[in-house]
C-alpha atoms as a PDB file:
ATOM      1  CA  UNK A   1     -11.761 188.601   2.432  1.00  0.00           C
ATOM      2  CA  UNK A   2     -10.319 188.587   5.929  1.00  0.00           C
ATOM      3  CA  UNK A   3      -7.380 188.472   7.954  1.00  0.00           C
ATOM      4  CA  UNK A   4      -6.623 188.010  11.302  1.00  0.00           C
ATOM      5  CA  UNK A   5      -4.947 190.898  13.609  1.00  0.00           C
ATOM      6  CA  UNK A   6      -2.397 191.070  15.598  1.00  0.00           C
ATOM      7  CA  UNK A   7      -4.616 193.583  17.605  1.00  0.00           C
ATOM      8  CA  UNK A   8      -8.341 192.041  19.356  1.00  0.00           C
ATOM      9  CA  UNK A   9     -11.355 194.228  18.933  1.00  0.00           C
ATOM     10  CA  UNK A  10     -11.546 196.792  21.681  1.00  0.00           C
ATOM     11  CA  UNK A  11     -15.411 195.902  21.734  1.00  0.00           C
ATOM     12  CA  UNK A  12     -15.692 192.492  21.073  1.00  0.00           C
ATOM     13  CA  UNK A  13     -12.501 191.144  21.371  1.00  0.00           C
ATOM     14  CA  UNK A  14     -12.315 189.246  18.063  1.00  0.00           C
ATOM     15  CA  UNK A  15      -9.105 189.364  15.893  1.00  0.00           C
ATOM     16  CA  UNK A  16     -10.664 188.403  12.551  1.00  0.00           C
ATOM     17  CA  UNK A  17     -11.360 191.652  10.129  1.00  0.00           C
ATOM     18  CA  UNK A  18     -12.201 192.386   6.669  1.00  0.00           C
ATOM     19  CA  UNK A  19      -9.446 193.111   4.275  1.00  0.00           C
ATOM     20  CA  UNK A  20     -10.456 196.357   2.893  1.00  0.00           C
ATOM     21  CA  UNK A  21     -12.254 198.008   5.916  1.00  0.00           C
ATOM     22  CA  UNK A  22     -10.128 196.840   8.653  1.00  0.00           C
ATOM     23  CA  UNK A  23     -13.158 196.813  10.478  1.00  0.00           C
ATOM     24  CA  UNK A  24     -13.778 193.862  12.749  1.00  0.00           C
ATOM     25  CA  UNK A  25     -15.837 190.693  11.192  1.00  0.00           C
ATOM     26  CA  UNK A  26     -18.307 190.539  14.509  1.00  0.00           C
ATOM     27  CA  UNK A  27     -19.113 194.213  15.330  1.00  0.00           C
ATOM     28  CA  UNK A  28     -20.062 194.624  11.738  1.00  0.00           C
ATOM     29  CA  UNK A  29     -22.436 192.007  11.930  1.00  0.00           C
ATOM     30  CA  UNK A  30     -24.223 193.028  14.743  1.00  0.00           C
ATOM     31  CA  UNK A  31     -23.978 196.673  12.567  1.00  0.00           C
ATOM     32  CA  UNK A  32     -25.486 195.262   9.629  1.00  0.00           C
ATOM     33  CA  UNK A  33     -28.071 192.898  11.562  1.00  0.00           C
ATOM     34  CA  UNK A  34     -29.559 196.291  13.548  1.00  0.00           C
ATOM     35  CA  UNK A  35     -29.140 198.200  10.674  1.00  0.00           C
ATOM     36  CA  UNK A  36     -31.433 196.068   8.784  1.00  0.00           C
ATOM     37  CA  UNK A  37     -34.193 195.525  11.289  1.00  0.00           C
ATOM     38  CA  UNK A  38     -34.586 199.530  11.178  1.00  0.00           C
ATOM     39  CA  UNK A  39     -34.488 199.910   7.586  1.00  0.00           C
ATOM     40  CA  UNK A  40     -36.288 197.019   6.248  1.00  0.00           C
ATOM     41  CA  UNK A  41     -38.688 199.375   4.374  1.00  0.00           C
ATOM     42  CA  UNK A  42     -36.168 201.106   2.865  1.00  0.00           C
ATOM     43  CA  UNK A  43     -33.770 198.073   1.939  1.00  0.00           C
ATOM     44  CA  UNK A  44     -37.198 196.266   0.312  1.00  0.00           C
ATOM     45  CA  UNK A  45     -37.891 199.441  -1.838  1.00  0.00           C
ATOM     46  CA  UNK A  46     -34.429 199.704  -3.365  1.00  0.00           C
ATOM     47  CA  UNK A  47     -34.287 195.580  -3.544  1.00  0.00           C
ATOM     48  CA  UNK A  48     -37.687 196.042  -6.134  1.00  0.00           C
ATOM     49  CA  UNK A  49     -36.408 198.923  -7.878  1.00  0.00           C
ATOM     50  CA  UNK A  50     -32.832 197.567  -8.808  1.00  0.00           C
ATOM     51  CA  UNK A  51     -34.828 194.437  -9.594  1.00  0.00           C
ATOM     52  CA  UNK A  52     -37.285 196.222 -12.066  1.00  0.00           C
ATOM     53  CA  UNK A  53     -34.601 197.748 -14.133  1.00  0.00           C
ATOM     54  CA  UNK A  54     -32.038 194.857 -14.069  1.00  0.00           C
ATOM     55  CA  UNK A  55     -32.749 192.588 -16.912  1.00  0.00           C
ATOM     56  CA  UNK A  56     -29.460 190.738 -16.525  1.00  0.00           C
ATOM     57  CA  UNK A  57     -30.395 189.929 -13.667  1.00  0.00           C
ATOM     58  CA  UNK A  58     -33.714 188.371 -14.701  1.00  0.00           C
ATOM     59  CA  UNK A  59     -32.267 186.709 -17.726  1.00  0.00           C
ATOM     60  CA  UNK A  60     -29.727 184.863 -15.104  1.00  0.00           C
ATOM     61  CA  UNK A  61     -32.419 184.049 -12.511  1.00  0.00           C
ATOM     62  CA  UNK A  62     -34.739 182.446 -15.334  1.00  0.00           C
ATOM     63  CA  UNK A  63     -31.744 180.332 -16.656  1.00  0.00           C
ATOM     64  CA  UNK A  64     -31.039 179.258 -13.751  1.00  0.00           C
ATOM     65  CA  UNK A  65     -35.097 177.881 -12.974  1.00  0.00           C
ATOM     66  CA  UNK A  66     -34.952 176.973 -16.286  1.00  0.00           C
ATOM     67  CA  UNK A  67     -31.700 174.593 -15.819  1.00  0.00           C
ATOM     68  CA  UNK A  68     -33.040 173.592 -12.062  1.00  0.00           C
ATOM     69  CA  UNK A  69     -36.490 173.366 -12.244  1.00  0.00           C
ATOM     70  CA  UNK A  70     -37.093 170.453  -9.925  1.00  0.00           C
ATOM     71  CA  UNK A  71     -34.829 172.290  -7.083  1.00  0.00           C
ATOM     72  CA  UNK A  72     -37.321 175.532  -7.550  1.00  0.00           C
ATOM     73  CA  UNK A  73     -40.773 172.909  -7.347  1.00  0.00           C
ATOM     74  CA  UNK A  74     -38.780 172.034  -3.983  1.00  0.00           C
ATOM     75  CA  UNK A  75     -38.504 175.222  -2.918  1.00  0.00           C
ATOM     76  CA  UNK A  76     -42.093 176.155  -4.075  1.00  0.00           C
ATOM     77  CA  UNK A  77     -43.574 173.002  -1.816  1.00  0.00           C
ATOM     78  CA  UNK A  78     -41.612 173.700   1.306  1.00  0.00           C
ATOM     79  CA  UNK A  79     -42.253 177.318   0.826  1.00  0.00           C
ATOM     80  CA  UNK A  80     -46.169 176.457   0.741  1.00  0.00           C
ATOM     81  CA  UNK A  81     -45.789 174.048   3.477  1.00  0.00           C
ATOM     82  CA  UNK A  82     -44.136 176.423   5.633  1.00  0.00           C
ATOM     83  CA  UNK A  83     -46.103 179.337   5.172  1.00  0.00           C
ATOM     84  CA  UNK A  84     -49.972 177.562   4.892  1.00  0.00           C
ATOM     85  CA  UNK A  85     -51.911 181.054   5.492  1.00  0.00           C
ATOM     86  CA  UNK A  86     -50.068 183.126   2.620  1.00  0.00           C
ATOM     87  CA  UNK A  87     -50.238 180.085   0.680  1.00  0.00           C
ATOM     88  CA  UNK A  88     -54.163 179.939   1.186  1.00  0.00           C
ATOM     89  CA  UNK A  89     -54.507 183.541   0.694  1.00  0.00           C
ATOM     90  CA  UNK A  90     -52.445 183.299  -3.018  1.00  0.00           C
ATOM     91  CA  UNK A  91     -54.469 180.669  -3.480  1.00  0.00           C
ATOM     92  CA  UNK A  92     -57.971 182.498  -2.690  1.00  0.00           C
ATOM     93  CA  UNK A  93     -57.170 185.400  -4.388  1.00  0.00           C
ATOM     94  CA  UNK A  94     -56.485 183.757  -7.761  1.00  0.00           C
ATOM     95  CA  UNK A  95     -60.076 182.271  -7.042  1.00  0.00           C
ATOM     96  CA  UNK A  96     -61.427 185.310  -6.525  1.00  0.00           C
ATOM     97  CA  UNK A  97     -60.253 186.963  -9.415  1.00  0.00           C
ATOM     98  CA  UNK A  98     -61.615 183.856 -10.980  1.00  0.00           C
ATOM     99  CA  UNK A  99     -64.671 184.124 -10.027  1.00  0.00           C
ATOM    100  CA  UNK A 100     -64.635 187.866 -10.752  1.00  0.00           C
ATOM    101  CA  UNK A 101     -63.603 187.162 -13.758  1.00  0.00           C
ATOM    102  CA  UNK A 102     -66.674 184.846 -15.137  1.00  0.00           C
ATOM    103  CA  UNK A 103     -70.360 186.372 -15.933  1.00  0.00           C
ATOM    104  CA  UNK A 104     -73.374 185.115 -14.461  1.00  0.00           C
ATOM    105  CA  UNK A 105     -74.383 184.459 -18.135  1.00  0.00           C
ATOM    106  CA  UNK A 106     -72.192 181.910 -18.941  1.00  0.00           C
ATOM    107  CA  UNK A 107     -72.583 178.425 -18.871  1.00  0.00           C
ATOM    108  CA  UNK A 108     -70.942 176.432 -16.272  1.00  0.00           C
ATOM    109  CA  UNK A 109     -71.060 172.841 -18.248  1.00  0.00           C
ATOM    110  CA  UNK A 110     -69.036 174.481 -21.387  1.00  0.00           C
ATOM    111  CA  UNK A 111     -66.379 175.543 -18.776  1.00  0.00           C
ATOM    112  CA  UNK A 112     -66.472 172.357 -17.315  1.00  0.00           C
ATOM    113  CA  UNK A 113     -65.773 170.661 -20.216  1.00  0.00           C
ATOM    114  CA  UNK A 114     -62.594 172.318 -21.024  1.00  0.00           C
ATOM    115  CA  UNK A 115     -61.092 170.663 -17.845  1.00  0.00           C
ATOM    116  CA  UNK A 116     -62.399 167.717 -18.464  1.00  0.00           C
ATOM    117  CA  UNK A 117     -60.790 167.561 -21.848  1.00  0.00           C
ATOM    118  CA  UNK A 118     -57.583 168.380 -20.021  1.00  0.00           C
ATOM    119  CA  UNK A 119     -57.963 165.820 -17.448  1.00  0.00           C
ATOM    120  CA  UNK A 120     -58.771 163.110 -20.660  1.00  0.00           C
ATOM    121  CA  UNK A 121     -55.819 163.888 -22.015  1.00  0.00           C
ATOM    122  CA  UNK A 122     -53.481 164.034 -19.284  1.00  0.00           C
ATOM    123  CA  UNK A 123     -54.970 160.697 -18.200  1.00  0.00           C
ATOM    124  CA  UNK A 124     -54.381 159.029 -21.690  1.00  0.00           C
ATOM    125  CA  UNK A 125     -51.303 160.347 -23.163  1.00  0.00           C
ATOM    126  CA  UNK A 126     -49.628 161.115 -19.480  1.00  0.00           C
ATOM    127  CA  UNK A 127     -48.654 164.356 -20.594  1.00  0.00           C
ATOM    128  CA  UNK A 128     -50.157 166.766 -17.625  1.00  0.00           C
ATOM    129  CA  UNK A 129     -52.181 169.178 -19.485  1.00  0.00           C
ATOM    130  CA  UNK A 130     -53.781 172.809 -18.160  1.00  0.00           C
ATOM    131  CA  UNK A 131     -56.846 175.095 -19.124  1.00  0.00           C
ATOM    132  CA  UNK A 132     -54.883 178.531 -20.315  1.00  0.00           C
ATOM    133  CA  UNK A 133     -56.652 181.505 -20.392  1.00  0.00           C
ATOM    134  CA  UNK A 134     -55.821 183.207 -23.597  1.00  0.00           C
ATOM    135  CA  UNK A 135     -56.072 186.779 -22.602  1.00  0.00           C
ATOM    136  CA  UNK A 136     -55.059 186.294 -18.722  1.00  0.00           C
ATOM    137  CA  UNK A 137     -57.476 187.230 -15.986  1.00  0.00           C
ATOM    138  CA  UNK A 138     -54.846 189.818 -14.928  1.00  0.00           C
ATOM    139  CA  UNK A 139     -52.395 191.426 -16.480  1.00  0.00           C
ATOM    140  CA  UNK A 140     -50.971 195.078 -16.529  1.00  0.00           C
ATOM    141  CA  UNK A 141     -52.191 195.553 -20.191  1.00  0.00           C
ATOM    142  CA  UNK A 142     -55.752 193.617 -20.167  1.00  0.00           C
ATOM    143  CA  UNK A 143     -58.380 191.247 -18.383  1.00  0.00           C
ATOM    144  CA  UNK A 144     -59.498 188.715 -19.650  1.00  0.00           C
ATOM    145  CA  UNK A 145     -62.956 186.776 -19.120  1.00  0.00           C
ATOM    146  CA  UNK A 146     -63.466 183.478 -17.455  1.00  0.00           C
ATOM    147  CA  UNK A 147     -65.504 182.356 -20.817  1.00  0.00           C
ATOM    148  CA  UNK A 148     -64.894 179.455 -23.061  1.00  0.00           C
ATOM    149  CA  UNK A 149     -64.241 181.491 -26.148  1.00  0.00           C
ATOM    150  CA  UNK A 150     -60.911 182.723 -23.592  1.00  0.00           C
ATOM    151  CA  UNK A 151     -59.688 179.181 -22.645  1.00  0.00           C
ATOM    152  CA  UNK A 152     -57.545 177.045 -24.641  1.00  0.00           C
ATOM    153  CA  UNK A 153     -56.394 173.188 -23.601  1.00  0.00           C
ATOM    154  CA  UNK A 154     -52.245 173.538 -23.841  1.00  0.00           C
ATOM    155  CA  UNK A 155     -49.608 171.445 -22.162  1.00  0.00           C
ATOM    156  CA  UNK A 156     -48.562 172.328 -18.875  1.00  0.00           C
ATOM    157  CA  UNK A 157     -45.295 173.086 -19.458  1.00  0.00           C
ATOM    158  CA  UNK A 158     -46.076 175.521 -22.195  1.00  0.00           C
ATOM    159  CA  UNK A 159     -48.684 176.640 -19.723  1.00  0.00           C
ATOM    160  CA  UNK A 160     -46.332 177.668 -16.947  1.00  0.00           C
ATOM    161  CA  UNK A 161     -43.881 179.208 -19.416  1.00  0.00           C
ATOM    162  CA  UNK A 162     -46.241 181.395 -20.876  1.00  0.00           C
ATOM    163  CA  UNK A 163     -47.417 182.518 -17.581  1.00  0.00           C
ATOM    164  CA  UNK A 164     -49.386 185.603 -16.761  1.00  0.00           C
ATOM    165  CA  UNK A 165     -48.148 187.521 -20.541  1.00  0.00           C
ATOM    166  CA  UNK A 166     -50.431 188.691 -23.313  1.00  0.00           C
ATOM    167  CA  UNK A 167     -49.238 188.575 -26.808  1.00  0.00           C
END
């Protein structure tokens, strides 16, 4: 909230200031614009902590995807259309733990034919379809294998929701 002063700022000159402080509306946002340049290690840390531990938080940010998905696919496209290097370098990595992920040993045409089964069947029903990795490639509790005793043909949507979890 703000209010305007009789009084300008003896700095800047503006009369608009915040209710509580007093303090005027510009100066503090030069203040705050400086001040977060210098700490912006610092500001990031506490910003992931408070996130870890703040599952009310979570629980509103996943309602909210949840009830506006197609504004966060937006988001996601212009996010990976703006930023093409980290986009290619999320992308690589999930390749490389991919690739990581699968034996020499293991036959390339049974994998193959898992995603061809999902292509089939997005194709002919029109549901989009994905190859889910039962235990995930990464996770905190486990890695899985890129085998075809690990890979499952699920709907896409159940896909996505399940995400990168282990059950």
């Amino acid at each position: 909230m703000f209010y305007t002063s009789q009084n300008p700022c003896k700095k800047c000159g503006t009369k608009i200031r915040y209710s509580k402080t007093g303090q005027c509306h510009t100066c503090h946002a030069v203040w705050s614009r400086e001040y977060s340049k210098q700490n912006r290690q610092s500001i990031n840390e506490q910003s992931r902590s408070r996130w870890k531990t703040d599952n009310k938080r979570k629980q509103r940010q996943r309602e909210w995807q949840n009830n506006n998905r197609e504004k966060c696919r937006q988001a996601s496209r212009e996010w990976s259309n703006k930023n093409p290097i980290n986009n290619l370098e999320r992308v690589n990595r999930r390749r490389a733990i991919k690739k990581q992920a699968c034996p020499k040993w293991v036959d390339k045409l049974q994998l193959k034919a898992f995603y061809l089964i999902a292509k089939h069947l997005t194709d002919t029903i029109g549901i989009s379809y994905h190859v889910d990795h039962i235990v995930p490639l990464s996770n905190a509790l486990v890695c899985g294998l890129h085998v075809p005793w690990n890979l499952q043909v699920i709907e896409a949507t159940e896909n996505i929701r399940k995400g990168n979890t282990f059950k």
